[in-house]
C-alpha atoms as a PDB file:
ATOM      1  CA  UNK A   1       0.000   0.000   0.000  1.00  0.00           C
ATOM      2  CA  UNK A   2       1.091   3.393  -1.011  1.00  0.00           C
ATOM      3  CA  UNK A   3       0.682   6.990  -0.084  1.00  0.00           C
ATOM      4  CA  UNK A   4       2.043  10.361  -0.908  1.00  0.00           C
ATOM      5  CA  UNK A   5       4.049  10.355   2.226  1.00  0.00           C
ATOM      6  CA  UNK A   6       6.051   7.134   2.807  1.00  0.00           C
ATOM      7  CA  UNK A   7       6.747   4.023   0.732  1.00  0.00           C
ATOM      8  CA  UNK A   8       7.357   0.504   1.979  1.00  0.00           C
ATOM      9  CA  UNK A   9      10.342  -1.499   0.868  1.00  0.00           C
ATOM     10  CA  UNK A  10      10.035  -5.205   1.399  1.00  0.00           C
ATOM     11  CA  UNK A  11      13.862  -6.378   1.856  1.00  0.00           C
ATOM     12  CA  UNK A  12      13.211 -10.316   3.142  1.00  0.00           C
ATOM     13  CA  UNK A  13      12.281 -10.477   6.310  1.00  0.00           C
ATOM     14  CA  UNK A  14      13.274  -6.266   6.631  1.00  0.00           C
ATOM     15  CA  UNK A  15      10.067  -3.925   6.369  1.00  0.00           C
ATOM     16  CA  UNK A  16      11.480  -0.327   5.569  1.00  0.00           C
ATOM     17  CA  UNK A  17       9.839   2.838   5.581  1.00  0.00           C
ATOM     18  CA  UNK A  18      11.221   5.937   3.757  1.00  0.00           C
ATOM     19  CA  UNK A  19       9.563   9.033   4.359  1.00  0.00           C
ATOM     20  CA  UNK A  20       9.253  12.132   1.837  1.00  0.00           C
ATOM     21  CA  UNK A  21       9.621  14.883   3.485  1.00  0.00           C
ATOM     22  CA  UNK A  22       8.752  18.727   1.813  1.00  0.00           C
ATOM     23  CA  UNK A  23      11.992  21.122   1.928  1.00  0.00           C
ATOM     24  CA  UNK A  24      10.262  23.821   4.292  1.00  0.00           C
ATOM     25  CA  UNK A  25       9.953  20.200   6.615  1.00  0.00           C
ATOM     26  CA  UNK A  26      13.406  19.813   6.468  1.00  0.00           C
ATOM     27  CA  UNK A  27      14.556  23.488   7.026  1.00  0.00           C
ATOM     28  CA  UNK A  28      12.710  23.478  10.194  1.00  0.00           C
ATOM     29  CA  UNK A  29      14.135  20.741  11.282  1.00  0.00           C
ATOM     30  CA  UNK A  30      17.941  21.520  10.158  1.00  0.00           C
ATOM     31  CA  UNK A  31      16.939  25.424  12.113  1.00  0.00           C
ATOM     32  CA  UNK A  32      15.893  23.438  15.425  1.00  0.00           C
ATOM     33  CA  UNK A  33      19.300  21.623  15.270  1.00  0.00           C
ATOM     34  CA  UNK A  34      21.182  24.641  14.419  1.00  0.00           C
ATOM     35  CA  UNK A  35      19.652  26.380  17.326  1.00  0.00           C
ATOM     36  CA  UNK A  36      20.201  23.355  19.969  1.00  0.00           C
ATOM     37  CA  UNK A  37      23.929  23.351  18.428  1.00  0.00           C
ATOM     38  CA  UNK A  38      24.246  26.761  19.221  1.00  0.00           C
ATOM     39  CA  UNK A  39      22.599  26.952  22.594  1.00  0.00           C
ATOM     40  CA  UNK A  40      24.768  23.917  23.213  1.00  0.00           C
ATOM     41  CA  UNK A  41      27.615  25.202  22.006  1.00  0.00           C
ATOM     42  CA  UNK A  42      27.877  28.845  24.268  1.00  0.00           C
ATOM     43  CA  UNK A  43      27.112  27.022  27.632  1.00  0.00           C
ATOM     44  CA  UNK A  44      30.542  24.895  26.272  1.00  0.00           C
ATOM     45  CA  UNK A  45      32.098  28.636  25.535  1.00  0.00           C
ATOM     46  CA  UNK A  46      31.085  29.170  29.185  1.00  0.00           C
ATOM     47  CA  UNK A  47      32.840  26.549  30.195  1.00  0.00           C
ATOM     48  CA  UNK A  48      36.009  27.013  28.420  1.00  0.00           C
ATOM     49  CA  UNK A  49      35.888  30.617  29.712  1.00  0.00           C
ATOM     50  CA  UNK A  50      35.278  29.939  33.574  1.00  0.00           C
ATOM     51  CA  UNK A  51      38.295  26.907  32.772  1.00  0.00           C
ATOM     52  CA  UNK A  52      40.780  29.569  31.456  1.00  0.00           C
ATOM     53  CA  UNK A  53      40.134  31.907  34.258  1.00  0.00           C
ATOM     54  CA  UNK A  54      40.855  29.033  36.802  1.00  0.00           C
ATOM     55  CA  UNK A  55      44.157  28.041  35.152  1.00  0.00           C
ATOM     56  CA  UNK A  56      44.781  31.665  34.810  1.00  0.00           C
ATOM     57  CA  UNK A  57      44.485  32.133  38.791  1.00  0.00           C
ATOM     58  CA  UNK A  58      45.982  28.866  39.650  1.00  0.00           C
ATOM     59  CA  UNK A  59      49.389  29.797  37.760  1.00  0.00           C
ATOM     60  CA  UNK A  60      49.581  33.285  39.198  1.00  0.00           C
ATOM     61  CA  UNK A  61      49.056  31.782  42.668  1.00  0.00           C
ATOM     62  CA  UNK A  62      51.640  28.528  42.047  1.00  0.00           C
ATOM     63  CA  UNK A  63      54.271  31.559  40.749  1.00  0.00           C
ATOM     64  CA  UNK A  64      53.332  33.421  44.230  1.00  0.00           C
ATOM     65  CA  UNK A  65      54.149  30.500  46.260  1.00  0.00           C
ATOM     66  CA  UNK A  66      57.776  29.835  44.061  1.00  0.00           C
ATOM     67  CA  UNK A  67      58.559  33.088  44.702  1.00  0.00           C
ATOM     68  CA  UNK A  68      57.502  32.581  48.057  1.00  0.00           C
ATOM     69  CA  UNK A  69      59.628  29.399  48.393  1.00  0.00           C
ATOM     70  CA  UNK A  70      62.545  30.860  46.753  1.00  0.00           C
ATOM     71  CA  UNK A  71      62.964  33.775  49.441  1.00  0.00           C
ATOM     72  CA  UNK A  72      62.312  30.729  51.982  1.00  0.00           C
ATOM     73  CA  UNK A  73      64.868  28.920  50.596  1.00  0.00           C
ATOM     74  CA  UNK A  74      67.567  31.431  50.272  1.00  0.00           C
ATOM     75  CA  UNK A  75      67.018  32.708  53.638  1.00  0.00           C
ATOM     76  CA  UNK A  76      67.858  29.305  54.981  1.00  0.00           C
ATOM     77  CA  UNK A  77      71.009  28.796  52.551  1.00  0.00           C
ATOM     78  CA  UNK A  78      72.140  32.785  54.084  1.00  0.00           C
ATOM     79  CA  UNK A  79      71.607  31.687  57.578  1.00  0.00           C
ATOM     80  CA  UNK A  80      73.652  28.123  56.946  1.00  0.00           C
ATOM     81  CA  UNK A  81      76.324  29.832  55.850  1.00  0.00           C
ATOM     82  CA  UNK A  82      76.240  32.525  58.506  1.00  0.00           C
ATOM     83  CA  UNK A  83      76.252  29.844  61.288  1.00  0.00           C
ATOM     84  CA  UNK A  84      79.298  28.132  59.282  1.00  0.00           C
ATOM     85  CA  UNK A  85      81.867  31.235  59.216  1.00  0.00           C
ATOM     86  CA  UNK A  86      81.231  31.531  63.021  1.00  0.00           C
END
């Protein structure tokens, strides 16, 4: 049995049903997609953002606490060898 929308294709034991679908059909579909994928991807865009701000406020704080460790550590190496001349 055939209509104007679908057709059945008898493969075997496979029943297939291929729909025709109208162009203005298939724009609104591909314009629903596009507008998920875009929707989809800003909150992603978000993400990267609030990620590159992180990693942007980790590595000034890890370079604070070098720094940190550095005048630690060379405070310590000064005193050493102020203990050793005496």
């Amino acid at each position: 049995m055939r209509n104007l929308t679908s057709a059945h294709l008898d493969l075997g034991s496979l029943c297939t049903e291929v729909l025709f679908v109208c162009p203005a059909d298939i724009r609104i579909q591909l314009s629903e997609q596009l507008r998920c994928l875009d929707v989809r991807m800003e909150s992603q865009v978000a993400v990267v953002s609030e990620l590159q701000d992180y990693f942007r406020r980790r590595a000034e704080v890890e370079l604070d606490y070098s720094k940190n460790l550095d005048k630690l550590a060379k405070s310590l190496q000064l005193r050493h060898k102020e203990q050793k001349q005496k």
